[in-house]
PDB file of N, CA and C in Angstrom:
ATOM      1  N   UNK A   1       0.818  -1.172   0.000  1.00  0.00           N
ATOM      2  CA  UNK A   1       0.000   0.000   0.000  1.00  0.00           C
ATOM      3  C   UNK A   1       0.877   1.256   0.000  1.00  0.00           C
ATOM      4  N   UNK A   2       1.473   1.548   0.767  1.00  0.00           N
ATOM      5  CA  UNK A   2       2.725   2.587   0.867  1.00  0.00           C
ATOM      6  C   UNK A   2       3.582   2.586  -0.471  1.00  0.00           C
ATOM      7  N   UNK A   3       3.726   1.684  -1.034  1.00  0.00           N
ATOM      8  CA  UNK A   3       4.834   1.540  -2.500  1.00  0.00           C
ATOM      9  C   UNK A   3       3.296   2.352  -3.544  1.00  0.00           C
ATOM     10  N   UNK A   4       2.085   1.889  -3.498  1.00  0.00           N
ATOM     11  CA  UNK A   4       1.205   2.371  -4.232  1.00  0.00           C
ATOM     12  C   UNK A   4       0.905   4.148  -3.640  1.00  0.00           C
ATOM     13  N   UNK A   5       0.989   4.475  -2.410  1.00  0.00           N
ATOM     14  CA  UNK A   5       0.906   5.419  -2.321  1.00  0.00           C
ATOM     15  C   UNK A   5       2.503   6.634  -3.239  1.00  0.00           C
ATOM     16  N   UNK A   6       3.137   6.261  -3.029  1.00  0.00           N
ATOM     17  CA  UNK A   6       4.503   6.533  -2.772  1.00  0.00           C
ATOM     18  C   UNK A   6       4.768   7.160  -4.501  1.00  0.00           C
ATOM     19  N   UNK A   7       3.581   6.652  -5.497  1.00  0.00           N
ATOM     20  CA  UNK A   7       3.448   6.107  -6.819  1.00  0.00           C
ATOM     21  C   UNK A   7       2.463   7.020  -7.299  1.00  0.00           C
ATOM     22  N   UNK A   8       1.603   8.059  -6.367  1.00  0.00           N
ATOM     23  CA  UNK A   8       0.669   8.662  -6.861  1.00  0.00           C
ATOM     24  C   UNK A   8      -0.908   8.250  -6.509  1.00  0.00           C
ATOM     25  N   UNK A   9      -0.897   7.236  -6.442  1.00  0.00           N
ATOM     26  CA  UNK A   9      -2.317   6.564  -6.072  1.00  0.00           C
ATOM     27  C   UNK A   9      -2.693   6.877  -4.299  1.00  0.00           C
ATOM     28  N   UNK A  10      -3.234   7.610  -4.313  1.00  0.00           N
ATOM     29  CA  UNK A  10      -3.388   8.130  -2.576  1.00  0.00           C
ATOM     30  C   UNK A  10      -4.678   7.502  -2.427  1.00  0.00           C
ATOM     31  N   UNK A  11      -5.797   7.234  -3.086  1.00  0.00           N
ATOM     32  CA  UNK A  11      -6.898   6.262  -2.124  1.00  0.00           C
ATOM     33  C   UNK A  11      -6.694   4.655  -2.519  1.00  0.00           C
ATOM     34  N   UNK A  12      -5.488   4.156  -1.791  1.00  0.00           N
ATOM     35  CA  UNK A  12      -5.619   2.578  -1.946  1.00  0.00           C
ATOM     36  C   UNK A  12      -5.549   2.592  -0.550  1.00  0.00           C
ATOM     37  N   UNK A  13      -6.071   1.434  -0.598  1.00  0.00           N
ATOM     38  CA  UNK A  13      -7.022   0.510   0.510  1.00  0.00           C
ATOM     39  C   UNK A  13      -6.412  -1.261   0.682  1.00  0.00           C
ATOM     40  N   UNK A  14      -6.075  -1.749   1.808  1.00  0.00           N
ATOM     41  CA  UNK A  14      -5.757  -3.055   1.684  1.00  0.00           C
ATOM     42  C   UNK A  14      -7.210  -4.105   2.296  1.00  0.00           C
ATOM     43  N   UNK A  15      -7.291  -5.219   2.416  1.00  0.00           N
ATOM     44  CA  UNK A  15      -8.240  -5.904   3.105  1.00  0.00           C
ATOM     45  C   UNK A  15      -8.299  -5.584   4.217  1.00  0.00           C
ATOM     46  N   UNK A  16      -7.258  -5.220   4.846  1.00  0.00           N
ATOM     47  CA  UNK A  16      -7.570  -4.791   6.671  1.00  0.00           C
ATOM     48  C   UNK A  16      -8.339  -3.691   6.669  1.00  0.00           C
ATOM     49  N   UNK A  17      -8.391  -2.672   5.793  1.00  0.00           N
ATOM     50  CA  UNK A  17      -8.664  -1.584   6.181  1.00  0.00           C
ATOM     51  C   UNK A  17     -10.364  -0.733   5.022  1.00  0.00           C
ATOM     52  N   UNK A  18     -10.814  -1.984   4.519  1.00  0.00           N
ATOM     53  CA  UNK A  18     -11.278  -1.803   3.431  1.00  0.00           C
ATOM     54  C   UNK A  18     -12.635  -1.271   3.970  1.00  0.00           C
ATOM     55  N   UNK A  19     -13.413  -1.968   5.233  1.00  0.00           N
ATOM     56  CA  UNK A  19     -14.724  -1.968   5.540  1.00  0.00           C
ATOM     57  C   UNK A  19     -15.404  -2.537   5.151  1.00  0.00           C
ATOM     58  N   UNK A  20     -16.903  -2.370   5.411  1.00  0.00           N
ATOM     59  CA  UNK A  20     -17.677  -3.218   4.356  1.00  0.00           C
ATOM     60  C   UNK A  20     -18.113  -3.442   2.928  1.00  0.00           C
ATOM     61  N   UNK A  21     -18.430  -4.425   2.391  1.00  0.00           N
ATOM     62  CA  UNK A  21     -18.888  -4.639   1.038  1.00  0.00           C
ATOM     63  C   UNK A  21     -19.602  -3.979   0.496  1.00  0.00           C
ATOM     64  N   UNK A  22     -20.145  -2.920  -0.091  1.00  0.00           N
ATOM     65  CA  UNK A  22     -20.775  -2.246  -0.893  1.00  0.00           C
ATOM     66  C   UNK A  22     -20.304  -1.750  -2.231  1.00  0.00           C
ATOM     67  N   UNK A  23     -19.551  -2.390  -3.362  1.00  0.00           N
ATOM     68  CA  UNK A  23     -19.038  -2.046  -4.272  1.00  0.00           C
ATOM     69  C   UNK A  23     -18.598  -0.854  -4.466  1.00  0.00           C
ATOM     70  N   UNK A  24     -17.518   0.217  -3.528  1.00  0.00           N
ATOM     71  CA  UNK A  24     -16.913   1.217  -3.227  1.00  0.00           C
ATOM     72  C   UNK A  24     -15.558   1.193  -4.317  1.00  0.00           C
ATOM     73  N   UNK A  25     -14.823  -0.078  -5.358  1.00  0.00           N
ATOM     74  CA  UNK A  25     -13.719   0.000  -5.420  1.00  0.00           C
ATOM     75  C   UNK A  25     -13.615   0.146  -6.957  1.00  0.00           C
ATOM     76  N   UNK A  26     -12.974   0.667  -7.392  1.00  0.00           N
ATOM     77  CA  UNK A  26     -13.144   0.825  -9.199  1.00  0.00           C
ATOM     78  C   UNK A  26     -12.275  -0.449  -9.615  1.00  0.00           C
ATOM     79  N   UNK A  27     -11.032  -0.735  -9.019  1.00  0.00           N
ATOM     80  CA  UNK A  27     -10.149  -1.945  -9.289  1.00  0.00           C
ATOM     81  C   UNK A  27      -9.753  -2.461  -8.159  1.00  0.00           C
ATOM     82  N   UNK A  28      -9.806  -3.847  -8.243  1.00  0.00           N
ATOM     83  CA  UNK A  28      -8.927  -4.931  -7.166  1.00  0.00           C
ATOM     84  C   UNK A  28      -7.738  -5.550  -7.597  1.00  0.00           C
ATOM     85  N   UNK A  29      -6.714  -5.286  -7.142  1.00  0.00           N
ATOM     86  CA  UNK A  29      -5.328  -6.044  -7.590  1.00  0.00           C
ATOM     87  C   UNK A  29      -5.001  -6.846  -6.597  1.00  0.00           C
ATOM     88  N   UNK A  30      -5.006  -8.199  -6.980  1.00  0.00           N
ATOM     89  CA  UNK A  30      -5.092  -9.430  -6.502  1.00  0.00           C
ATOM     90  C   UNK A  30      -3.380 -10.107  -6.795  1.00  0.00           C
ATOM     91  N   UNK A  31      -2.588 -10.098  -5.950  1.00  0.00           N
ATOM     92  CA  UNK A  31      -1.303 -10.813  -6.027  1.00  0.00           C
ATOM     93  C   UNK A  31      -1.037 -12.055  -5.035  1.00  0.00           C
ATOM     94  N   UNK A  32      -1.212 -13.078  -6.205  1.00  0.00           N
ATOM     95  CA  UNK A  32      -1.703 -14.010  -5.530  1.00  0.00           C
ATOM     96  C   UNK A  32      -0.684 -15.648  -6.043  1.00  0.00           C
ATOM     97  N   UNK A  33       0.049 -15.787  -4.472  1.00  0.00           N
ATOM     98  CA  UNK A  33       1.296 -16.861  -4.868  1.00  0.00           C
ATOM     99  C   UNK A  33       1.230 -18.277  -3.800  1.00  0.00           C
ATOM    100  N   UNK A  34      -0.331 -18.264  -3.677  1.00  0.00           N
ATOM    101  CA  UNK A  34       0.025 -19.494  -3.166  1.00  0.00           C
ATOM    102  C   UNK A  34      -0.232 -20.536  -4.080  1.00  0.00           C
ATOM    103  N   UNK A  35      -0.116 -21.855  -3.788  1.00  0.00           N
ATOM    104  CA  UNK A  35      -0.181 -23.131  -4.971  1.00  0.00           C
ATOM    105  C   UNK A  35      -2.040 -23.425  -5.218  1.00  0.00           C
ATOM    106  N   UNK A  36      -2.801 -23.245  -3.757  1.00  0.00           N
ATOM    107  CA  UNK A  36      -4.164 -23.424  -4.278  1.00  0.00           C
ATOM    108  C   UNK A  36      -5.257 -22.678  -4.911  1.00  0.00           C
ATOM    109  N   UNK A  37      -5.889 -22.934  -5.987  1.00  0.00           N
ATOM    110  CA  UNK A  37      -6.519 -22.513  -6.356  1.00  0.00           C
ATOM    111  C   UNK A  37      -8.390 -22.051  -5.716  1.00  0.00           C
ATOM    112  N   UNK A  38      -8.340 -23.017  -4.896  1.00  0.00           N
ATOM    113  CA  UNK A  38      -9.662 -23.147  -4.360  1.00  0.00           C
ATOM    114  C   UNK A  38      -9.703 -22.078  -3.493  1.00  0.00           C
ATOM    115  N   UNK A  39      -8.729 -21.657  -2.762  1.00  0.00           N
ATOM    116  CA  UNK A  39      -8.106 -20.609  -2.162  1.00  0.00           C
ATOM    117  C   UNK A  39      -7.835 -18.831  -2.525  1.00  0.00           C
ATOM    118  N   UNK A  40      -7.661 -19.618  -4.222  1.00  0.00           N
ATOM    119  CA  UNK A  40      -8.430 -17.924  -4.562  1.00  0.00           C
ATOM    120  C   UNK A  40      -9.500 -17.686  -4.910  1.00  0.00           C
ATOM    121  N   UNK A  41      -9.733 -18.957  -5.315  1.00  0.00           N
ATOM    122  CA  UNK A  41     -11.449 -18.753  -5.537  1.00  0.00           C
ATOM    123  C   UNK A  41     -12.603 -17.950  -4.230  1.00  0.00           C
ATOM    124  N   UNK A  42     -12.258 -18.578  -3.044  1.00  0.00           N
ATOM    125  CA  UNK A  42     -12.374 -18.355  -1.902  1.00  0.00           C
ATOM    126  C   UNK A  42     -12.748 -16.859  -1.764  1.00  0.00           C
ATOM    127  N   UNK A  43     -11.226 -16.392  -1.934  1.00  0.00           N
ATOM    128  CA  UNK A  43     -10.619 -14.859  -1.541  1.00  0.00           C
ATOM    129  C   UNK A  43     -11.465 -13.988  -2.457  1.00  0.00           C
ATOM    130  N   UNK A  44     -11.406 -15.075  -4.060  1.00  0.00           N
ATOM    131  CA  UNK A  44     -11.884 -13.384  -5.047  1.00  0.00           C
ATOM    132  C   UNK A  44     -13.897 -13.727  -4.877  1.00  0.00           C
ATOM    133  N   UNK A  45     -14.300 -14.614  -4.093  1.00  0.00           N
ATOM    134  CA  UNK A  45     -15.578 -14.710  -3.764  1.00  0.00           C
ATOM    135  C   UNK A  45     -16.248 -13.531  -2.830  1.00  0.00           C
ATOM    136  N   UNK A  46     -15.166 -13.341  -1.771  1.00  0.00           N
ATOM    137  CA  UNK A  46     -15.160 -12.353  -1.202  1.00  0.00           C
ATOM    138  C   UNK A  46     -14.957 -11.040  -1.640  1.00  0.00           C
ATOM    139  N   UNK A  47     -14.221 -10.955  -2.589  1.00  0.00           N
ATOM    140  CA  UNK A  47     -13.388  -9.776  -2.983  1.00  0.00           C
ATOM    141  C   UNK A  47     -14.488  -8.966  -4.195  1.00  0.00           C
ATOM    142  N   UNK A  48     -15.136  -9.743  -4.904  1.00  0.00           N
ATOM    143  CA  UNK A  48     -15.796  -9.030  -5.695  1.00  0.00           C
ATOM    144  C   UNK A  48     -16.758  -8.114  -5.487  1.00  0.00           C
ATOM    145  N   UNK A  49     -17.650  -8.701  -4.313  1.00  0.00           N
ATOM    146  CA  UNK A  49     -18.830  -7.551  -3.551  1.00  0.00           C
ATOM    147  C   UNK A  49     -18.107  -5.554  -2.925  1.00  0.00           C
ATOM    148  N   UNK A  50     -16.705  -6.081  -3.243  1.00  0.00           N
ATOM    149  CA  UNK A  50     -16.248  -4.510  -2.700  1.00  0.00           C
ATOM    150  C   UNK A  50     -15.911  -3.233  -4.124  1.00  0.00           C
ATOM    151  N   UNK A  51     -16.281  -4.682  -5.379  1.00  0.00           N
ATOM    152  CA  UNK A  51     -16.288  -3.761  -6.695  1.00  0.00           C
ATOM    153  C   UNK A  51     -17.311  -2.911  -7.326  1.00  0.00           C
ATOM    154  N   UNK A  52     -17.475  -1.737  -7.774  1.00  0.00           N
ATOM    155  CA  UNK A  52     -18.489  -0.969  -8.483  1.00  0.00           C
ATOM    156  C   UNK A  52     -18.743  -1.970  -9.458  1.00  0.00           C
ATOM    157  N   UNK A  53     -20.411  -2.013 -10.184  1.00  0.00           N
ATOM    158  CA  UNK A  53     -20.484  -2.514 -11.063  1.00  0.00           C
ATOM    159  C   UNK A  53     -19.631  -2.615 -12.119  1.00  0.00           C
ATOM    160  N   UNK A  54     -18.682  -1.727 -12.483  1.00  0.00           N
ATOM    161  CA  UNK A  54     -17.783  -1.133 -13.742  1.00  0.00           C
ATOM    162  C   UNK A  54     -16.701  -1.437 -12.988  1.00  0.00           C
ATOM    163  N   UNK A  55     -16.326  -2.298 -12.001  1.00  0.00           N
ATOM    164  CA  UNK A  55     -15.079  -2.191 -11.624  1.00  0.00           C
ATOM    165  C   UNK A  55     -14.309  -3.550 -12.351  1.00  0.00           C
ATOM    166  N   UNK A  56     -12.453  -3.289 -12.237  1.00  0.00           N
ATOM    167  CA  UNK A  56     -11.781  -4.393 -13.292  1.00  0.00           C
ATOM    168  C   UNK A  56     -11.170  -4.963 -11.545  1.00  0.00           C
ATOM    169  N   UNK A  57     -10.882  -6.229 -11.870  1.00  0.00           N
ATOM    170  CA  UNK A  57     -10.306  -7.063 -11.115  1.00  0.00           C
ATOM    171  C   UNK A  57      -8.970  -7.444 -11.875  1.00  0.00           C
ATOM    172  N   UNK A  58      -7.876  -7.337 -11.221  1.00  0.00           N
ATOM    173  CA  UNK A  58      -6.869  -7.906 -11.751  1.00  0.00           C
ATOM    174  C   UNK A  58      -5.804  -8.937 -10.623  1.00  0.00           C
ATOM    175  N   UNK A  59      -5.366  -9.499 -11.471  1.00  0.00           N
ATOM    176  CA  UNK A  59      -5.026 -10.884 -10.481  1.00  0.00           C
ATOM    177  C   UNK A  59      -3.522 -11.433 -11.152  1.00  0.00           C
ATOM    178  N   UNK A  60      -2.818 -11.027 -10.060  1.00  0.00           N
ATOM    179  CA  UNK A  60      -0.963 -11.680 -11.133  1.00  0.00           C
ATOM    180  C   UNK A  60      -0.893 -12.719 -10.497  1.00  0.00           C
ATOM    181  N   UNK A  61      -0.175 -13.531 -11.139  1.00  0.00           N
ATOM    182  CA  UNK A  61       0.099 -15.127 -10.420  1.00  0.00           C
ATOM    183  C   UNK A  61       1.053 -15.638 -10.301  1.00  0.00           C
ATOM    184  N   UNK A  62       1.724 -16.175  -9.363  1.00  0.00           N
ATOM    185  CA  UNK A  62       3.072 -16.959  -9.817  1.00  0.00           C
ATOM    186  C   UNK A  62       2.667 -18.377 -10.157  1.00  0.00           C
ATOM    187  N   UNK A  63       3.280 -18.350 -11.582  1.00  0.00           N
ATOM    188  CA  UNK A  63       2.739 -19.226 -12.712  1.00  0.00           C
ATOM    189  C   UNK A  63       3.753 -20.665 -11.318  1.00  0.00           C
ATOM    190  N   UNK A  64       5.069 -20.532 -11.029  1.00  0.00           N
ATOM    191  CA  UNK A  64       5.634 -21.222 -10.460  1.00  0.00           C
ATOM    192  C   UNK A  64       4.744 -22.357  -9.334  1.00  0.00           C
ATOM    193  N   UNK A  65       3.780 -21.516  -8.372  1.00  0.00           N
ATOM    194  CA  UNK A  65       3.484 -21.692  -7.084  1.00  0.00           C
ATOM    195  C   UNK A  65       1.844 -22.088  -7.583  1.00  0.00           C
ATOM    196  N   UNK A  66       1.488 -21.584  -8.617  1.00  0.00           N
ATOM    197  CA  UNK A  66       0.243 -22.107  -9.217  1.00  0.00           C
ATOM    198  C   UNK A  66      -0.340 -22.817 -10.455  1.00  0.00           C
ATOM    199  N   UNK A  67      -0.117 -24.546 -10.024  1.00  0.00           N
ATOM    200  CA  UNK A  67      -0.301 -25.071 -11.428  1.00  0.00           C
ATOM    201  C   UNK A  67      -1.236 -24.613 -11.629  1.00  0.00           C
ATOM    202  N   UNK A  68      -2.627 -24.949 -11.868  1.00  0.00           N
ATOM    203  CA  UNK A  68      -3.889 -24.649 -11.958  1.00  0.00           C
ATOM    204  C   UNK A  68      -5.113 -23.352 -12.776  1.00  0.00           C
ATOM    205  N   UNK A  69      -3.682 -22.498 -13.289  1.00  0.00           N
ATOM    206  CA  UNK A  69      -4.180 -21.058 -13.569  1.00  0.00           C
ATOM    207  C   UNK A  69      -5.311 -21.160 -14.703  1.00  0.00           C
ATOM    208  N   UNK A  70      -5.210 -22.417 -15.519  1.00  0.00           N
ATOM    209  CA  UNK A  70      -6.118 -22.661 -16.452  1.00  0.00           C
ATOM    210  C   UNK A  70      -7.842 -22.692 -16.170  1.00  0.00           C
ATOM    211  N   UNK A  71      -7.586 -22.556 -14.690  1.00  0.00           N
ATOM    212  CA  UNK A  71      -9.027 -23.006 -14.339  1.00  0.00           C
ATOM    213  C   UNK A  71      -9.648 -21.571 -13.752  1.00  0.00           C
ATOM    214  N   UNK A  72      -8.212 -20.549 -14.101  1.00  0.00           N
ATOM    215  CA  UNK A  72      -9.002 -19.136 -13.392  1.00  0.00           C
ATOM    216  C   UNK A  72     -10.131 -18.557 -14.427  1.00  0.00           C
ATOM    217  N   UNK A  73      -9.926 -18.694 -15.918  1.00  0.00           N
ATOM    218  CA  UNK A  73     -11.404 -18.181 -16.503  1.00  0.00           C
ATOM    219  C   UNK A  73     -12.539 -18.331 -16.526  1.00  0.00           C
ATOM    220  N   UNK A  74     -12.439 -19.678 -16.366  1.00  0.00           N
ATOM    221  CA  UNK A  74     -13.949 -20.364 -15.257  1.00  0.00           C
ATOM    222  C   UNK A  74     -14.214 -20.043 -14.074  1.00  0.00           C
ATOM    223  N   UNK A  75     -13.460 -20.016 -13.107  1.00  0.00           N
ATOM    224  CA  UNK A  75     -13.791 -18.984 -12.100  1.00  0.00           C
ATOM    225  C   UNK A  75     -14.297 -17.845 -12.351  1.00  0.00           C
ATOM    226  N   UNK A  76     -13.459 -17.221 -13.182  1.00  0.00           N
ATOM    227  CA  UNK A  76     -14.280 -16.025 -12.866  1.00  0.00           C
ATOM    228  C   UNK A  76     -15.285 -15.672 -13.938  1.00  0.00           C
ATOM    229  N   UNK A  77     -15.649 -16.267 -14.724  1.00  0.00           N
ATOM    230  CA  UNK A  77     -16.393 -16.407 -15.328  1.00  0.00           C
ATOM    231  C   UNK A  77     -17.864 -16.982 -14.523  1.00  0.00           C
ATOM    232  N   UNK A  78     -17.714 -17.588 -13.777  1.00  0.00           N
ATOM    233  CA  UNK A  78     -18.477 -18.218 -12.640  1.00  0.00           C
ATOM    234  C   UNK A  78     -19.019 -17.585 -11.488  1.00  0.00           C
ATOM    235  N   UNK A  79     -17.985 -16.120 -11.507  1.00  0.00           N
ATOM    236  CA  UNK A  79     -18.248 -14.622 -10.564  1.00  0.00           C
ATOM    237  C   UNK A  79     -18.868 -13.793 -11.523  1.00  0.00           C
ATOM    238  N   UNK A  80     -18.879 -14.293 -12.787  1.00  0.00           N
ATOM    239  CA  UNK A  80     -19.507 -12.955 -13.398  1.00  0.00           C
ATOM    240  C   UNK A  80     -18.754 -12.190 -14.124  1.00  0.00           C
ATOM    241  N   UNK A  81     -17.390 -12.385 -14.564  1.00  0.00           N
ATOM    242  CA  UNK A  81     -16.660 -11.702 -15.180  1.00  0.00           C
ATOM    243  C   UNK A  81     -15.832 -12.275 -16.497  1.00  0.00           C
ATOM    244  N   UNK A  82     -15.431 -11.577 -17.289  1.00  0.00           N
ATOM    245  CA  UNK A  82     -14.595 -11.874 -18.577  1.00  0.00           C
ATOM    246  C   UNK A  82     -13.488 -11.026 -18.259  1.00  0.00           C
ATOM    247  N   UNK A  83     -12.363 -12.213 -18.876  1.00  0.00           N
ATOM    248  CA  UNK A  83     -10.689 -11.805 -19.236  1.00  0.00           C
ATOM    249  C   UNK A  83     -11.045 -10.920 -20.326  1.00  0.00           C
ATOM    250  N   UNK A  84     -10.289  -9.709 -19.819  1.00  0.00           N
ATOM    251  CA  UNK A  84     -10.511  -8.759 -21.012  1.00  0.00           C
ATOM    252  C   UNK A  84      -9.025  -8.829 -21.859  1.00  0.00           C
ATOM    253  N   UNK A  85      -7.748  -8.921 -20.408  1.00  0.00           N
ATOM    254  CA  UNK A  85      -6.681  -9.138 -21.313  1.00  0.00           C
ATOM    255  C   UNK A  85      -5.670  -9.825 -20.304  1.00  0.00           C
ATOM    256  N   UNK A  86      -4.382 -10.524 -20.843  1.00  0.00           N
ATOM    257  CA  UNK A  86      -3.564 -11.040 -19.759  1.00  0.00           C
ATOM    258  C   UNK A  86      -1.993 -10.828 -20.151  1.00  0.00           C
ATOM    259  N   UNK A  87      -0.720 -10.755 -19.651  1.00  0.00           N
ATOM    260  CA  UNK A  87      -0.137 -10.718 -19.837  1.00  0.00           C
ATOM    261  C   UNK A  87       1.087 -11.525 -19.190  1.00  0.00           C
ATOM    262  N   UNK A  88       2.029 -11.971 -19.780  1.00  0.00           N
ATOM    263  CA  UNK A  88       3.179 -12.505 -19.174  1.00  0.00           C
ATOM    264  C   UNK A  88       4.241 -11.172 -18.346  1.00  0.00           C
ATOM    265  N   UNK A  89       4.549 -12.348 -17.497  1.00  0.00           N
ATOM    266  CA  UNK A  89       5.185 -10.946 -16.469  1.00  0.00           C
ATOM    267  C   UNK A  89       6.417 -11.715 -16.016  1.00  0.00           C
ATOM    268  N   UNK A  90       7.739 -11.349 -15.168  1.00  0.00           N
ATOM    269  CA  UNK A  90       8.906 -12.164 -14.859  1.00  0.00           C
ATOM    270  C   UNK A  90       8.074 -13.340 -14.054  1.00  0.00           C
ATOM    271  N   UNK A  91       7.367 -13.048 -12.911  1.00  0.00           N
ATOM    272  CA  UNK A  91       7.073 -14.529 -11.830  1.00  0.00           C
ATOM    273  C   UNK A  91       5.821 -14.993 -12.388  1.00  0.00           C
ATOM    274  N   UNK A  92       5.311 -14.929 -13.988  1.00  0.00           N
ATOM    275  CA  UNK A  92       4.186 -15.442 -13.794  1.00  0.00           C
ATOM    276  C   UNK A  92       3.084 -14.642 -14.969  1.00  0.00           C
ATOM    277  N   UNK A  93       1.914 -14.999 -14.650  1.00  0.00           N
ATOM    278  CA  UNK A  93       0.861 -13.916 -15.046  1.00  0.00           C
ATOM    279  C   UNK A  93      -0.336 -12.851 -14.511  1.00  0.00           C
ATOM    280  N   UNK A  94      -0.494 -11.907 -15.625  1.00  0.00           N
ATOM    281  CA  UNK A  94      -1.399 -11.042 -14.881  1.00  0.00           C
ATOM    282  C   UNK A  94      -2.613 -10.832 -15.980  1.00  0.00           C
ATOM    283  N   UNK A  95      -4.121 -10.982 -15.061  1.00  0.00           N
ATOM    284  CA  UNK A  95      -5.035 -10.976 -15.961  1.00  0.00           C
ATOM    285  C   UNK A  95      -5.832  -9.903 -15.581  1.00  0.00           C
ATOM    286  N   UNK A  96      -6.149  -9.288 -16.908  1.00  0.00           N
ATOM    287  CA  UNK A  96      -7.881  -8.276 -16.250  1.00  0.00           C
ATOM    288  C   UNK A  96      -8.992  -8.571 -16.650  1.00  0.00           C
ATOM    289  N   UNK A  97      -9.975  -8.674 -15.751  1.00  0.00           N
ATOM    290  CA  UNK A  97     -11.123  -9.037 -15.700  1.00  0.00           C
ATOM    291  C   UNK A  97     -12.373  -7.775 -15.795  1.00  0.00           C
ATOM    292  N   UNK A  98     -13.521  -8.049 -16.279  1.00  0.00           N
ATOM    293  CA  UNK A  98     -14.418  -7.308 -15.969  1.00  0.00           C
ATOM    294  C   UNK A  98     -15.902  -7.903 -16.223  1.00  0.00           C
ATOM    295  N   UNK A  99     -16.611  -7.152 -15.632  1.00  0.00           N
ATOM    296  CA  UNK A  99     -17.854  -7.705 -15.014  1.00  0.00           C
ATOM    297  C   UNK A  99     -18.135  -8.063 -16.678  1.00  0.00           C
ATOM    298  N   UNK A 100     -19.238  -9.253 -16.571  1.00  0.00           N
ATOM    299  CA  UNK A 100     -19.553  -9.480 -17.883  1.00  0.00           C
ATOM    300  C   UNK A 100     -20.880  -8.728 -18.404  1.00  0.00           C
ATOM    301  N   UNK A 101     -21.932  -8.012 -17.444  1.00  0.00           N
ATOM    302  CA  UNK A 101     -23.172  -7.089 -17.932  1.00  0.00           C
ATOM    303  C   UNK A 101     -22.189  -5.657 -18.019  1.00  0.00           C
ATOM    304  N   UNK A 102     -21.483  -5.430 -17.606  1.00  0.00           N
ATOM    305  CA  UNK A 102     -20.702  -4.325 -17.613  1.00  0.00           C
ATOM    306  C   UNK A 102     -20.145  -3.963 -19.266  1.00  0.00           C
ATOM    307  N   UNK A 103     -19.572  -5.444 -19.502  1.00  0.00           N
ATOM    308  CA  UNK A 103     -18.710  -5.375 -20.918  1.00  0.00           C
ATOM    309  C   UNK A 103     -19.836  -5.507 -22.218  1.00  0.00           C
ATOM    310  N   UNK A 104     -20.860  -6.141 -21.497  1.00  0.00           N
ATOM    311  CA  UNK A 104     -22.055  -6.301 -22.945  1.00  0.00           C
ATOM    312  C   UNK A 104     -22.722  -4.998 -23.290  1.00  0.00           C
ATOM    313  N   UNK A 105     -22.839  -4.117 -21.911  1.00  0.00           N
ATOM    314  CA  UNK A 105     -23.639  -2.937 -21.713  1.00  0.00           C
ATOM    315  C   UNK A 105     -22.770  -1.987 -22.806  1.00  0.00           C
ATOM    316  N   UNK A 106     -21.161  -2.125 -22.470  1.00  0.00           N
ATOM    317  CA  UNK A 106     -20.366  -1.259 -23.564  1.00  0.00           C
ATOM    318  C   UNK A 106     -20.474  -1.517 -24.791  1.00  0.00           C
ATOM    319  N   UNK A 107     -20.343  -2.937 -25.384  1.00  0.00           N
ATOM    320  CA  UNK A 107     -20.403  -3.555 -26.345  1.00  0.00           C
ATOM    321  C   UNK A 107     -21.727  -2.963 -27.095  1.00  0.00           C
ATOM    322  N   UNK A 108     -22.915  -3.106 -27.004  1.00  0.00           N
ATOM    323  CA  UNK A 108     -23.895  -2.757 -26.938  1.00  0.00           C
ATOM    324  C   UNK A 108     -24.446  -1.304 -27.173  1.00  0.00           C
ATOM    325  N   UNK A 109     -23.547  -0.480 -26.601  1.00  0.00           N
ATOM    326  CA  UNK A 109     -23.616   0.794 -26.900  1.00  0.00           C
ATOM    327  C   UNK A 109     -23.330   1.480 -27.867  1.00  0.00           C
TER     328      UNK A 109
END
């Protein structure tokens, strides 16, 4: 949080300090290195109710510590959201997500 402040971004927020769920957050950046998957499923189950309808979720992974990453578009696809884009990174990958009535509503427009 401090490296993000430090960077320009002065309203970031961590889980300790977030409050309650009411979709308050425009983006969630999710850095996430443990080996289970069920585990983020878990976390981003929780994590999504603190997003604005229009909000992007993004999630880096260490490809190393997480076989399983194949099974994150179904997840979140399963929360309601589409990979909009992903990228390779040194430890891994990073994906962005967004709500899927969100992206049809644009589409659509």
């Amino acid at each position: 949080m401090f490296e993000m402040h430090r960077r320009g971004y002065i309203r970031v927020s961590t889980t300790a300090s977030c409050g309650l769920p009411r979709g308050q957050y425009a983006v969630a950046l999710v850095e996430w290195q443990l080996p289970s998957i069920k585990a983020l499923a878990a976390t981003l189950d929780w994590l999504v109710h603190f997003l604005a309808p229009a909000g992007v979720l993004v999630i880096a992974l260490d490809t190393r510590e997480c076989p399983d990453r194949g099974k994150l578009r179904s997840m979140l696809a399963r929360l309601g959201f589409r990979v909009e884009a992903g990228t390779r990174c040194e430890q891994g990958i990073a994906i962005s997500a967004r709500r899927l009535d969100v992206a049809q509503a644009a589409v659509a427009a």
